[in-house]
Protein backbone atom coordinates (compact mmCIF):
# COMPACT_ATOMS: atom_id res chain seq x y z
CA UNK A 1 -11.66 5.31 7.91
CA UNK A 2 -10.42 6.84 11.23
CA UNK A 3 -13.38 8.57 12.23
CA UNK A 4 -16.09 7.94 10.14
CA UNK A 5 -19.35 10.10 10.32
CA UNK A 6 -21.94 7.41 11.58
CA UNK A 7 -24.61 10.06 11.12
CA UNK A 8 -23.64 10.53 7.30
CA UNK A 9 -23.69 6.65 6.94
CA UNK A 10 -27.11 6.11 8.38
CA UNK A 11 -28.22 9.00 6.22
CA UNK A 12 -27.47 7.55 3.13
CA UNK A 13 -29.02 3.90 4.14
CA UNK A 14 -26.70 1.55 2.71
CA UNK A 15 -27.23 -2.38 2.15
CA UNK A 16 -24.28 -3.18 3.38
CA UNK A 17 -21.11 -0.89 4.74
CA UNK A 18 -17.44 -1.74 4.09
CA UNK A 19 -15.26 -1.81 6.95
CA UNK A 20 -12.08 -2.91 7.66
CA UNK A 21 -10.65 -3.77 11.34
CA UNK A 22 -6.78 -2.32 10.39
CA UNK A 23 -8.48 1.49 10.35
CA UNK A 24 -11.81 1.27 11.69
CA UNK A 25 -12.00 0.99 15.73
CA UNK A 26 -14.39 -1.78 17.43
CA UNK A 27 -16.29 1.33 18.62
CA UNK A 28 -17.16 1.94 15.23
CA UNK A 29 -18.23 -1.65 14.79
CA UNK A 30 -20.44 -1.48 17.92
CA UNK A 31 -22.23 1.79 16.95
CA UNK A 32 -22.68 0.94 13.40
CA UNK A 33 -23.99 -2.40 14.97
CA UNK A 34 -26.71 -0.68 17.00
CA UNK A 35 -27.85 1.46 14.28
CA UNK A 36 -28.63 -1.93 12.25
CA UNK A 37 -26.23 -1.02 9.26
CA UNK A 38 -24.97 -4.58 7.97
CA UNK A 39 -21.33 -4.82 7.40
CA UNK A 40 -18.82 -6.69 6.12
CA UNK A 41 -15.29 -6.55 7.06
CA UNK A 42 -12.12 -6.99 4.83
CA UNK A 43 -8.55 -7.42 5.49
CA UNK A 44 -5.82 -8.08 3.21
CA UNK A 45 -2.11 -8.91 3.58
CA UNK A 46 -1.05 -10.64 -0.17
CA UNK A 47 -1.98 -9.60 -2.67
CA UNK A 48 -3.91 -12.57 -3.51
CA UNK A 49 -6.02 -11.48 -0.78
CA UNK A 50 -6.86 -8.14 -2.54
CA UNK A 51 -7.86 -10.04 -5.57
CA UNK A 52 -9.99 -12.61 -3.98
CA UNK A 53 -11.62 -9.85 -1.92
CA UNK A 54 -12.66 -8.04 -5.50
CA UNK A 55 -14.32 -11.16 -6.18
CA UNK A 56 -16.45 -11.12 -2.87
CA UNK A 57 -17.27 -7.89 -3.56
CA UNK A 58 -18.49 -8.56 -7.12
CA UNK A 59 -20.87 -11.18 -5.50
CA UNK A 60 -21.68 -9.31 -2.75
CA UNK A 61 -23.09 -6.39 -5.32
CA UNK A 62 -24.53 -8.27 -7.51
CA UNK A 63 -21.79 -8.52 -10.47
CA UNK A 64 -20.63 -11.44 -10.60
CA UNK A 65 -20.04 -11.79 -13.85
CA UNK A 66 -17.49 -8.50 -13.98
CA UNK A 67 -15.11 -10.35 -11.80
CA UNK A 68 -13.26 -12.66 -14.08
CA UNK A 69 -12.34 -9.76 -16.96
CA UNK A 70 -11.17 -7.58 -14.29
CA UNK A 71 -8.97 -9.97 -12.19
CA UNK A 72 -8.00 -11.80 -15.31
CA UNK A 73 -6.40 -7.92 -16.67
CA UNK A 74 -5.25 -7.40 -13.01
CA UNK A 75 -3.27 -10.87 -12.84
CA UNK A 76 -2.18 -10.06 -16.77
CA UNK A 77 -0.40 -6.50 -15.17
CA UNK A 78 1.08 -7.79 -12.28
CA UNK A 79 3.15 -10.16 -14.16
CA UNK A 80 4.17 -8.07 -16.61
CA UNK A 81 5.46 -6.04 -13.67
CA UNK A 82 7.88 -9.52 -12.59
CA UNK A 83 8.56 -9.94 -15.76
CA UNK A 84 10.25 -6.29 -15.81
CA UNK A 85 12.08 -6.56 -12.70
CA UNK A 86 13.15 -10.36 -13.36
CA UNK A 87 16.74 -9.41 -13.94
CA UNK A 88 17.58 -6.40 -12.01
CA UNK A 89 19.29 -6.47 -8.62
CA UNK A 90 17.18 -6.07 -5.63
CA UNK A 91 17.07 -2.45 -3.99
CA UNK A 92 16.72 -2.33 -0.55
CA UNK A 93 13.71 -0.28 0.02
CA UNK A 94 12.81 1.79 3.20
CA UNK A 95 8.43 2.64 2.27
CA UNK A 96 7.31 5.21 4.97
CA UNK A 97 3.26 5.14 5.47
CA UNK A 98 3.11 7.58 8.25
CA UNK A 99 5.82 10.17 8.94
CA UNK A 100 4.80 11.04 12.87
CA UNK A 101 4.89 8.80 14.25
CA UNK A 102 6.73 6.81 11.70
CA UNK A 103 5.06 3.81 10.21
CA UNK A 104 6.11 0.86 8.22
CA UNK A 105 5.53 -1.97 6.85
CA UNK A 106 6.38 -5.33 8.55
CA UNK A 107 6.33 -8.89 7.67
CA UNK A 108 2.45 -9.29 7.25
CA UNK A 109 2.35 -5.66 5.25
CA UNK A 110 0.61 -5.87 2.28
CA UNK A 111 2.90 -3.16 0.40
CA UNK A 112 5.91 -5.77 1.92
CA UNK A 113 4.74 -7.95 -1.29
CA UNK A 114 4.11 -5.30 -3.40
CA UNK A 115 7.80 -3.63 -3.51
CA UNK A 116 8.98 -7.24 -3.65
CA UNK A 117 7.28 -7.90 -7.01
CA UNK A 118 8.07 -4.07 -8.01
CA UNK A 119 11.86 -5.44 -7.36
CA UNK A 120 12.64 -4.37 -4.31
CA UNK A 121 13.63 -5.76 -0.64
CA UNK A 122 12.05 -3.96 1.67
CA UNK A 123 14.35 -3.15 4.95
CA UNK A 124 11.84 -3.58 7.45
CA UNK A 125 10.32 -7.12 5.95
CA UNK A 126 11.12 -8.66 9.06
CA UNK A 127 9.66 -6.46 11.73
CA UNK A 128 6.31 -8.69 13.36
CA UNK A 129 3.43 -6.88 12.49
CA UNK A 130 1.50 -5.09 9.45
CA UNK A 131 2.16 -2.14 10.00
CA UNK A 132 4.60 -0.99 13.07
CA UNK A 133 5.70 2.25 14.16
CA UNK A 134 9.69 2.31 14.31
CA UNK A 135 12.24 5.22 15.59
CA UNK A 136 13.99 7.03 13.02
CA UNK A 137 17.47 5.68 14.65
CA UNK A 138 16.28 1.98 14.01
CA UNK A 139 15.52 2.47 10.59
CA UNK A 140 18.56 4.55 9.69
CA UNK A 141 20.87 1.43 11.13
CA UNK A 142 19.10 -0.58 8.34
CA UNK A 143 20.99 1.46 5.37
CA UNK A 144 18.09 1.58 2.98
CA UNK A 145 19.39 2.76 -0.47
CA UNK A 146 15.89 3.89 -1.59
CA UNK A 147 13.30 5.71 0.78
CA UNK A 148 9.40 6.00 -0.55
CA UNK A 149 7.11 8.51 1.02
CA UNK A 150 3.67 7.97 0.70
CA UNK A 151 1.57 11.06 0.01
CA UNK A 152 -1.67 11.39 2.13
CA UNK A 153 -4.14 14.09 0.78
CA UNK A 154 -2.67 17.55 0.83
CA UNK A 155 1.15 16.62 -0.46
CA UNK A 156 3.47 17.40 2.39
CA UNK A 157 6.44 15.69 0.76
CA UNK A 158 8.61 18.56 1.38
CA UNK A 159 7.72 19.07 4.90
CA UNK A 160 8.57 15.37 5.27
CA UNK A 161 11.62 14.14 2.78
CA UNK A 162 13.49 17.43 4.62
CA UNK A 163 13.88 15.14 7.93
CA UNK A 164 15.17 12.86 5.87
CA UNK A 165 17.48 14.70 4.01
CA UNK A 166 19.65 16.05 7.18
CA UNK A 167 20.53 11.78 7.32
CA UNK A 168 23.78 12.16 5.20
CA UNK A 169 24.57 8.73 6.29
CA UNK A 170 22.07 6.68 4.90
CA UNK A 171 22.95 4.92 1.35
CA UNK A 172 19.17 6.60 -0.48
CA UNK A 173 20.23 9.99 0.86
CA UNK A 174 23.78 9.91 -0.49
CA UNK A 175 22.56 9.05 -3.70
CA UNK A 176 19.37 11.44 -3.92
CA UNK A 177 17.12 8.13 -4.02
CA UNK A 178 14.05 9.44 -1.94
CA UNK A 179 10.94 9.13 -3.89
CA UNK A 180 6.86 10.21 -3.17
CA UNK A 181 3.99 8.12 -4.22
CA UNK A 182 0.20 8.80 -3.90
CA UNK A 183 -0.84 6.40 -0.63
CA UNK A 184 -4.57 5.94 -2.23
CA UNK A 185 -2.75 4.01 -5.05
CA UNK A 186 -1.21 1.26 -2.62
CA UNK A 187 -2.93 1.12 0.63
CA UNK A 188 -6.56 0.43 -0.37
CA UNK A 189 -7.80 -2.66 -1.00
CA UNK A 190 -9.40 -2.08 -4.50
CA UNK A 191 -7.93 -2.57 -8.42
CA UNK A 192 -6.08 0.64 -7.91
CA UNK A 193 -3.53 -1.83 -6.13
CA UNK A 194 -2.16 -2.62 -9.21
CA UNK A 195 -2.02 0.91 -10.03
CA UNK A 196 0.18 1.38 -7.09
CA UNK A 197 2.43 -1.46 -8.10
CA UNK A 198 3.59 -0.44 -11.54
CA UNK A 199 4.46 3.08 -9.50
CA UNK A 200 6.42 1.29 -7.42
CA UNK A 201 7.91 -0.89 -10.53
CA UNK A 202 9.01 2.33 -12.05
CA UNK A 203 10.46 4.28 -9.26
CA UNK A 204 12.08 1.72 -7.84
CA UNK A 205 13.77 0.30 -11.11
CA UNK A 206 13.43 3.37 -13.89
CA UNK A 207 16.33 1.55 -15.60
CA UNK A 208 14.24 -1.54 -15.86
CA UNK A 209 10.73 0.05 -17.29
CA UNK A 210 12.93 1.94 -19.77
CA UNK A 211 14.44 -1.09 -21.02
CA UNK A 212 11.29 -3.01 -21.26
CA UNK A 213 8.55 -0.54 -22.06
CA UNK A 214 6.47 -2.83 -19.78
CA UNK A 215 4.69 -1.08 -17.06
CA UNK A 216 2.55 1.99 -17.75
């Protein structure tokens, strides 16, 4: 997404390239422009979005017909996931995309929904943005009592939750509440979404998954 190989893409000659302007720079859009790839460009920030963007794509490929069963099963999930968390207290999440710099997500944050439904209240809900970048002071005044690390790639969870761990003061480290989850699962915009949400679900509210049996 960061720095895609244009030469790889031409290579392969694709109908149509999927890009999306929260990763992909404008020069990347100008170049890919020159060298006459079409593209279309996503974006999502509910997860309604996500969902109606699966049905674009189904068009846009040719499958139309493949996007009602699978949004249908994806909408089916997700509520199963409420239903789970319905009557549980709300957990004041701290999610950390990027360790260094840190980033977040804010009030138009896509994974701001997601720990909502999965039961949570995420501490930084407020900040303006998608997805800001916020000192390690700011977010320790905010007394999380759960922190999720997203994994990226090779896991470096260790590396990571260790800065975390030295902060004796915060609520989630007092109480040994600092959990990983695979990034691929909740920050692309694909079915996998879903995926991401019952992981959320269940590490944010074991308690509440045991009880109900409800998310995978």
């Amino acid at each position: 997404m960061l720095a895609p190989s244009l030469e790889a893409i031409v290579a392969l000659r694709p109908d149509v390239a999927i890009v999306t302007d929260e990763g992909n720079s404008q020069a990347t859009f100008d170049q890919l422009g020159r060298l006459g790839v079409p593209m279309y460009t996503v974006n999502a920030h509910r997860l309604d979005d996500v969902l109606t963007l699966i049905a674009r794509l189904g068009e846009l490929t040719g499958r139309p017909e493949a996007v009602g069963p699978l949004v249908d099963g994806l909408r089916a999930r997700v509520r199963r996931v409420v239903e789970s968390v319905r009557a549980v207290p709300r957990t004041r999440v701290l999610y950390v995309l990027w360790p260094d710099p840190i980033i977040v997500p804010g009030r138009d944050g896509l994974i701001t929904e997601l720990i909502e439904l999965a039961g949570g209240a995420s501490v930084t809900a407020d900040v303006a943005g998608a997805y800001p970048r916020l000192g390690l002071e700011a977010l320790v005044a905010l007394k999380p009592e759960m922190i999720v690390l997203a994994r990226h790639g090779g896991d470096q969870t260790r590396t990571v939750r260790a800065t975390w761990d030295r902060l004796r003061t915060v609520p989630a480290i007092r109480a040994g509440r600092v959990s990983p989850v695979d990034g691929a699962l909740l920050h692309r915009y694909g079915p996998r979404i879903v995926d991401g949400l019952e992981v959320l679900a269940r590490v944010i509210h074991p308690e509440a998954h045991a009880a109900a049996g409800a998310v995978r």
